[in-house]
Protein backbone atom coordinates (compact mmCIF):
# COMPACT_ATOMS: atom_id res chain seq x y z
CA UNK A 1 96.37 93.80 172.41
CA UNK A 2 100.01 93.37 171.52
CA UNK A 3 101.04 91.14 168.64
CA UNK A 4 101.71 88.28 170.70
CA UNK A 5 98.33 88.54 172.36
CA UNK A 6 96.00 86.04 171.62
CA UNK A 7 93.08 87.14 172.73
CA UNK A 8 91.62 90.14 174.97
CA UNK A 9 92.59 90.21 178.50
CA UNK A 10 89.22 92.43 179.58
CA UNK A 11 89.95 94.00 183.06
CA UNK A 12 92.62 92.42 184.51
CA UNK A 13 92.11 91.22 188.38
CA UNK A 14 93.62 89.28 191.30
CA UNK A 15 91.91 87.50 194.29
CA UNK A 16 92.39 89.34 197.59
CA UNK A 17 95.38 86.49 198.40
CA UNK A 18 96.98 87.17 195.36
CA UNK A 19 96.85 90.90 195.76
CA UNK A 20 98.60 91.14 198.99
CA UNK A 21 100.81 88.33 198.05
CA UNK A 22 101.99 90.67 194.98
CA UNK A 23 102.00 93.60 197.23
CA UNK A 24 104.35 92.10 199.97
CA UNK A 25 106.78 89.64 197.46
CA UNK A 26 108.17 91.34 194.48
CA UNK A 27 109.61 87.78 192.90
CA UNK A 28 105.93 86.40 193.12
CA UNK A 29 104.88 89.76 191.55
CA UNK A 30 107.25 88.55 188.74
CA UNK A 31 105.82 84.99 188.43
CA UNK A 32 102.11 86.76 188.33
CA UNK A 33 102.92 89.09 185.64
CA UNK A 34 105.06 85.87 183.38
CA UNK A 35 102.30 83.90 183.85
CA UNK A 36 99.91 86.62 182.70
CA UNK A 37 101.63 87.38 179.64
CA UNK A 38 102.09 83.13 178.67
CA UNK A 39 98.61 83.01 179.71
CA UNK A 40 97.44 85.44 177.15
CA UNK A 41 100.06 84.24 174.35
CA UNK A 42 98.18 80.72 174.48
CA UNK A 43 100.70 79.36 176.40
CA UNK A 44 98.39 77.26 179.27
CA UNK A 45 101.17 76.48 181.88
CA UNK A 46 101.24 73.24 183.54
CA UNK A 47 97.33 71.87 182.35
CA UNK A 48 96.85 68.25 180.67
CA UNK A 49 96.54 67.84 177.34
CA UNK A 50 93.35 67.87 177.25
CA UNK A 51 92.70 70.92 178.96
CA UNK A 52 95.13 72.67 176.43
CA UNK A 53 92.85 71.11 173.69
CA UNK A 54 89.57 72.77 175.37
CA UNK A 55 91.53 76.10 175.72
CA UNK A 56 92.32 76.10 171.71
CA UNK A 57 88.75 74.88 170.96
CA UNK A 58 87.72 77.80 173.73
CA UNK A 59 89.69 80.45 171.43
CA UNK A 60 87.56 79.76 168.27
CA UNK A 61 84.38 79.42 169.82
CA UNK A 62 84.50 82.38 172.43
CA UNK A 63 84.41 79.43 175.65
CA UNK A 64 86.16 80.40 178.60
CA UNK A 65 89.86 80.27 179.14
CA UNK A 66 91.73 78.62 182.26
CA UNK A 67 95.66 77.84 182.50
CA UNK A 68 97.64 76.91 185.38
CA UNK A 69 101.71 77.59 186.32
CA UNK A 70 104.00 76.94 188.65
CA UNK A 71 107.84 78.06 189.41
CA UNK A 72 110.08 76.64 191.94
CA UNK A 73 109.87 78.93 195.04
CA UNK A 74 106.55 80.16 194.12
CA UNK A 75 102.83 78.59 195.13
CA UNK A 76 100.93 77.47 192.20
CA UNK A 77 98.32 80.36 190.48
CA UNK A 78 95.40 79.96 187.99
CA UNK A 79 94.60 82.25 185.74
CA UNK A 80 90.88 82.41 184.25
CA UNK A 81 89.66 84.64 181.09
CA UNK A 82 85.97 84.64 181.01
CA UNK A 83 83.88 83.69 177.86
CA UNK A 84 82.84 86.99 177.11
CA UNK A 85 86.33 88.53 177.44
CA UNK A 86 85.09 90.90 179.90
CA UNK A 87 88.07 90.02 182.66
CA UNK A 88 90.95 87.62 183.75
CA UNK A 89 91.64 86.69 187.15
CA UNK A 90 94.91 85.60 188.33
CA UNK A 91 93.86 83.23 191.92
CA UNK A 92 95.18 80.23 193.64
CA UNK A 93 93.50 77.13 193.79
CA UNK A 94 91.94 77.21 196.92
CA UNK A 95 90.41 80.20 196.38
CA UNK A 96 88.13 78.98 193.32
């Protein structure tokens, strides 16, 4: 964990549709890898309030962690950190 790193990452994964995305675009690659890094600074992207709420109350009490971005250009991703810390998965939407 660097010192801007909130939290462990775990092993760090992408949905088949984001892979090949990231394989074939390098400025989406980009995006991924921003939105990893805000992701695990506890910065949760484009989510309501409330869902920013949950994700602080998820830090303290070891709950799962979900954020949301989006970049002109670029199709929307999620990115999910499970409770246990074990992995975070970078998907879109429609593939939940």
């Amino acid at each position: 964990m660097n010192a801007k790193q909130r939290f462990p990452s775990g092993t760090l994964v992408a949905t088949r549709g984001v892979a090949e995305r990231m394989e074939k675009d390098a400025a989406f690659a980009a995006f991924v890898q921003k939105s990893l890094q805000r992701h695990l600074q506890g910065d949760w992207g484009c989510v309501c309030q409330e869902d920013k709420e949950e994700n602080e109350l998820a830090l303290q009490k070891g709950f799962r962690l979900f954020s949301a971005y989006e970049e002109e250009g670029q199709p929307k991703i999620w990115i999910i950190t499970e409770a246990d810390r074990s992995a975070t998965t970078v998907l879109f939407p429609e593939e939940y």
